[in-house]
Protein backbone atom coordinates (compact mmCIF):
# COMPACT_ATOMS: atom_id res chain seq x y z
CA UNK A 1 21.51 26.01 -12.37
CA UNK A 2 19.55 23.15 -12.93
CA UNK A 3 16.23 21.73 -12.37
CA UNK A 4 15.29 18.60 -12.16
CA UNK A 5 12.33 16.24 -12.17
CA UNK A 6 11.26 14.34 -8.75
CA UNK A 7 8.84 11.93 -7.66
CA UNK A 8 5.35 13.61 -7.56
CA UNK A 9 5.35 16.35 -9.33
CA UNK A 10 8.13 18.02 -7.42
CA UNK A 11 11.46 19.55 -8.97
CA UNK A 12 14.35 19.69 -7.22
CA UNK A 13 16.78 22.99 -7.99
CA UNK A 14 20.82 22.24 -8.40
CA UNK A 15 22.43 25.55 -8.13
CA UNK A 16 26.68 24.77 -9.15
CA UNK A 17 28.79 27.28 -8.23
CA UNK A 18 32.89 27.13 -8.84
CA UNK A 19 34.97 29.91 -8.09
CA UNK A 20 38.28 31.42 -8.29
CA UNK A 21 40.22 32.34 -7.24
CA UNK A 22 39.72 30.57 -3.83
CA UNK A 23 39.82 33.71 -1.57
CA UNK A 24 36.68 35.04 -3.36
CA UNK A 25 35.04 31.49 -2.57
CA UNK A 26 33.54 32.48 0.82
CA UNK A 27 31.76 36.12 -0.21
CA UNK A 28 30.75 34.40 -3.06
CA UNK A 29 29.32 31.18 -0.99
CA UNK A 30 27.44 33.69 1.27
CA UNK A 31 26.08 35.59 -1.89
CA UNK A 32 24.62 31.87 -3.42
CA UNK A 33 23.84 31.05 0.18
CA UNK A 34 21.42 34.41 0.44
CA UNK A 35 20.46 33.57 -3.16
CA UNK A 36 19.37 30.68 -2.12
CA UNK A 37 17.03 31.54 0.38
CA UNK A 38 15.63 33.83 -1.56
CA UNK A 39 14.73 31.43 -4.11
CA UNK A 40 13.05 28.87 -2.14
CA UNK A 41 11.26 31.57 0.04
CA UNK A 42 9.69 32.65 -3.13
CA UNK A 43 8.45 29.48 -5.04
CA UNK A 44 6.90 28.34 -1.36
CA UNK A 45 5.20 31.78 -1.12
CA UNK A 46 3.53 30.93 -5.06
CA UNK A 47 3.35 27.57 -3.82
CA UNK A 48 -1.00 26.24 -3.90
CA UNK A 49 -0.29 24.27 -0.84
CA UNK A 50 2.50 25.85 0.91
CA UNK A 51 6.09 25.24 1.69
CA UNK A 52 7.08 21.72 1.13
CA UNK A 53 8.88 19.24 3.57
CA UNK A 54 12.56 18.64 2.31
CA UNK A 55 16.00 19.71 2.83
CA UNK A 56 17.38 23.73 2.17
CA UNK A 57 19.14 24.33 -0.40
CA UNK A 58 22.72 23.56 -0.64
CA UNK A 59 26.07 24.67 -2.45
């Protein structure tokens, strides 16, 4: 995981995931996917002015 400085203020979060072998890729995909939302539901609940416009999260 990584998190990185963005115009603003902002942070963007860089979640890497490599697996194998490749038949556990997929639960594990859904697991980071889940993860994921999670996450971002989270820091937009803390955040002061709400959820921010951007893309989700992605693998």
């Amino acid at each position: 995981m990584q998190a990185l400085p963005e115009a603003g203020g902002r942070t963007r979060f860089v979640w890497h995931t490599d697996v194998l072998p490749d038949t556990l890729a997929a639960p594990i995909a859904e697991s980071v996917e889940h993860g994921s939302a999670v996450i971002r539901r989270a820091l937009e609940a803390a955040a002061p002015s709400g959820p921010a416009p951007g893309p989700a999260a992605t693998g």
